[in-house]
C-alpha atoms as a PDB file:
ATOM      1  CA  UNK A   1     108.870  98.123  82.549  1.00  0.00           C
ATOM      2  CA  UNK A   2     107.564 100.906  84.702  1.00  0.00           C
ATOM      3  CA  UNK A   3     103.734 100.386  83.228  1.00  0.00           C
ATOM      4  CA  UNK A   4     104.288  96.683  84.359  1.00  0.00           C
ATOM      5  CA  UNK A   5     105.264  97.381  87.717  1.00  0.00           C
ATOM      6  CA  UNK A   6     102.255 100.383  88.087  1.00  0.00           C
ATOM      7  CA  UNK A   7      99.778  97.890  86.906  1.00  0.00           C
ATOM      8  CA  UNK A   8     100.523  94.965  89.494  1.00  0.00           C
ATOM      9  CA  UNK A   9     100.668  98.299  92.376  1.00  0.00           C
ATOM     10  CA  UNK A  10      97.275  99.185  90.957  1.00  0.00           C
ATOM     11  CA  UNK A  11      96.011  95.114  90.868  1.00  0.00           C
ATOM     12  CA  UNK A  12      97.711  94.740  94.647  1.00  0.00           C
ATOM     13  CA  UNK A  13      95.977  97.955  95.584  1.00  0.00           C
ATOM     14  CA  UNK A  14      92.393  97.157  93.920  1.00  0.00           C
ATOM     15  CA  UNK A  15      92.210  94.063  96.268  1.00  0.00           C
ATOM     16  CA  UNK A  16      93.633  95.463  99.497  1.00  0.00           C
ATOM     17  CA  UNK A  17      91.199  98.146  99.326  1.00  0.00           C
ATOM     18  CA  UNK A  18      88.279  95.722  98.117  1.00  0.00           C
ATOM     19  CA  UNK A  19      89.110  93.087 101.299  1.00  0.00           C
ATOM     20  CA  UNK A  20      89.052  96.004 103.891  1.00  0.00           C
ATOM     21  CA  UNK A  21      85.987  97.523 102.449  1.00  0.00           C
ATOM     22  CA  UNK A  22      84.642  94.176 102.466  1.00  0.00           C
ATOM     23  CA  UNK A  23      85.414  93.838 105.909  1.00  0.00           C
ATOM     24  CA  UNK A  24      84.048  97.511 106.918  1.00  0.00           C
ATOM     25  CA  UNK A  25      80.594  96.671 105.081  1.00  0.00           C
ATOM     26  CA  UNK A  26      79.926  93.438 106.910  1.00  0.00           C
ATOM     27  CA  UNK A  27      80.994  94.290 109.844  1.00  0.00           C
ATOM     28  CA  UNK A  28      78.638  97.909 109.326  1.00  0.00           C
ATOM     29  CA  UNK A  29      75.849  95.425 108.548  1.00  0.00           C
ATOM     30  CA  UNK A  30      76.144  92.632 111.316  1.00  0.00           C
ATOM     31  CA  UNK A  31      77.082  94.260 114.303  1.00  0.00           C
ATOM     32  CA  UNK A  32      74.128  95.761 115.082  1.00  0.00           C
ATOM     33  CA  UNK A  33      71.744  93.012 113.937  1.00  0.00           C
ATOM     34  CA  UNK A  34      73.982  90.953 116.705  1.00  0.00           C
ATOM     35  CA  UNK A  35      74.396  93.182 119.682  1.00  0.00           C
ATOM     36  CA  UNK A  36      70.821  92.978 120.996  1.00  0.00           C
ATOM     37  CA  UNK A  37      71.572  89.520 120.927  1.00  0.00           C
ATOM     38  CA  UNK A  38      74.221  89.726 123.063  1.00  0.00           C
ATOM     39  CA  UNK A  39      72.673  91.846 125.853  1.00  0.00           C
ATOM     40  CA  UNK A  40      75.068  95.096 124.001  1.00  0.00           C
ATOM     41  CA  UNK A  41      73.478  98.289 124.929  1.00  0.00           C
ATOM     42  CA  UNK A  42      73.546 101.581 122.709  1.00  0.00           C
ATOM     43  CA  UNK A  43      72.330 102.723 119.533  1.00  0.00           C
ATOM     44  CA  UNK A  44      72.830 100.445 116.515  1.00  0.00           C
ATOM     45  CA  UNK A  45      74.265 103.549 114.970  1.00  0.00           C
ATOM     46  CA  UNK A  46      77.608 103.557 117.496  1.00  0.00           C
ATOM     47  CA  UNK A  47      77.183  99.172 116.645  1.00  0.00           C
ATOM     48  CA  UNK A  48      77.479 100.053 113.174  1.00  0.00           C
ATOM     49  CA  UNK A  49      80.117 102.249 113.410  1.00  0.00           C
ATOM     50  CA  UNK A  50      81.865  99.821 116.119  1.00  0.00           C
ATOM     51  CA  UNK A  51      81.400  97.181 113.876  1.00  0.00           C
ATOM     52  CA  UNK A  52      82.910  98.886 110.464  1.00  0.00           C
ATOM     53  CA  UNK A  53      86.338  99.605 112.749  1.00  0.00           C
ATOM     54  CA  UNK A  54      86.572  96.638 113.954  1.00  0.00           C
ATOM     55  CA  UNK A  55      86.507  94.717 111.084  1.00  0.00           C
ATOM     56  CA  UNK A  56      88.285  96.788 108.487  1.00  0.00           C
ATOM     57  CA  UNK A  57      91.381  96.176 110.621  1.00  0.00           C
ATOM     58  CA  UNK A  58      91.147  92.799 111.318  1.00  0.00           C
ATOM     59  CA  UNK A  59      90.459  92.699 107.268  1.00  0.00           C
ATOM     60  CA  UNK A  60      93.521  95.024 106.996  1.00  0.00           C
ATOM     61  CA  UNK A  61      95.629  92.582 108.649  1.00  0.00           C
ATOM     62  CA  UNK A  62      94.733  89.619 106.587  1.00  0.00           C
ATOM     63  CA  UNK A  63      94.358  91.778 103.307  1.00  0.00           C
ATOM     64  CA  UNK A  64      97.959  92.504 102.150  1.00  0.00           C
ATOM     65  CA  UNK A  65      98.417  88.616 102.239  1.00  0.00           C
ATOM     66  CA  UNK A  66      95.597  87.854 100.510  1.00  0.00           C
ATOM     67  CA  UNK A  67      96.397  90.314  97.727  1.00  0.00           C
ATOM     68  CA  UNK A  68      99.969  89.263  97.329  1.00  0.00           C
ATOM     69  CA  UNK A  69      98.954  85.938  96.890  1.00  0.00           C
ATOM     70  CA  UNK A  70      96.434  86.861  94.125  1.00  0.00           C
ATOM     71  CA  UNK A  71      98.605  88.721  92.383  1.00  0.00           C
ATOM     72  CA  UNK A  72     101.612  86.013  92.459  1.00  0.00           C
ATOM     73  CA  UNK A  73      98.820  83.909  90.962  1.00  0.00           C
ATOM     74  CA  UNK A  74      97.718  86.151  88.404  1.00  0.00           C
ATOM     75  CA  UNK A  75     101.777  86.386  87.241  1.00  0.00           C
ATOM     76  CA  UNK A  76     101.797  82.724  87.621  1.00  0.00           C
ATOM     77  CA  UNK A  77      98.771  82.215  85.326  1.00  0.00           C
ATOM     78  CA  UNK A  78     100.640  84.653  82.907  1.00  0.00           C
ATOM     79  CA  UNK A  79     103.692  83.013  82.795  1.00  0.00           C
ATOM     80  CA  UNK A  80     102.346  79.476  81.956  1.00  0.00           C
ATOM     81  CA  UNK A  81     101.311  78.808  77.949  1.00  0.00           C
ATOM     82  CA  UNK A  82      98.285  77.951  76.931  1.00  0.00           C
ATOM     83  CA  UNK A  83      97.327  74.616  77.265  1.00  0.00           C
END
């Protein structure tokens, strides 16, 4: 029972930590291609770096959800025989 229970922690924890990485990459890749756009000054360095904070947490609020839901889905799949 205990391996069960590890391997939907490590399943949850895979996909929390893939959605905020996610998150941190795109925001590390778009923010500074967009803040000349928008009249931002600084170096795209301190955009980048802006950019990975910001969206890792706004991908760390929506990831726990996300994850819980996948794995509820992936017990759900397991649960129902093959058709």
């Amino acid at each position: 029972m205990k391996l069960q229970q590890s391997h939907w922690a490590v399943y949850f924890l895979f996909w929390l930590l893939t959605i905020v990485g996610g998150g941190a990459l795109v925001g590390l890749i778009t923010f500074p291609i967009f803040a000349p756009v928008f009249g931002s000054t600084g170096t795209p360095i301190s955009h980048a770096l802006a950019g990975a904070r910001h969206l890792s947490f706004i991908a760390l609020i929506w990831a726990p959800g996300i994850a819980l839901v996948l794995c509820v889905m992936r017990a759900y799949r397991n649960k129902q025989p093959l058709q």
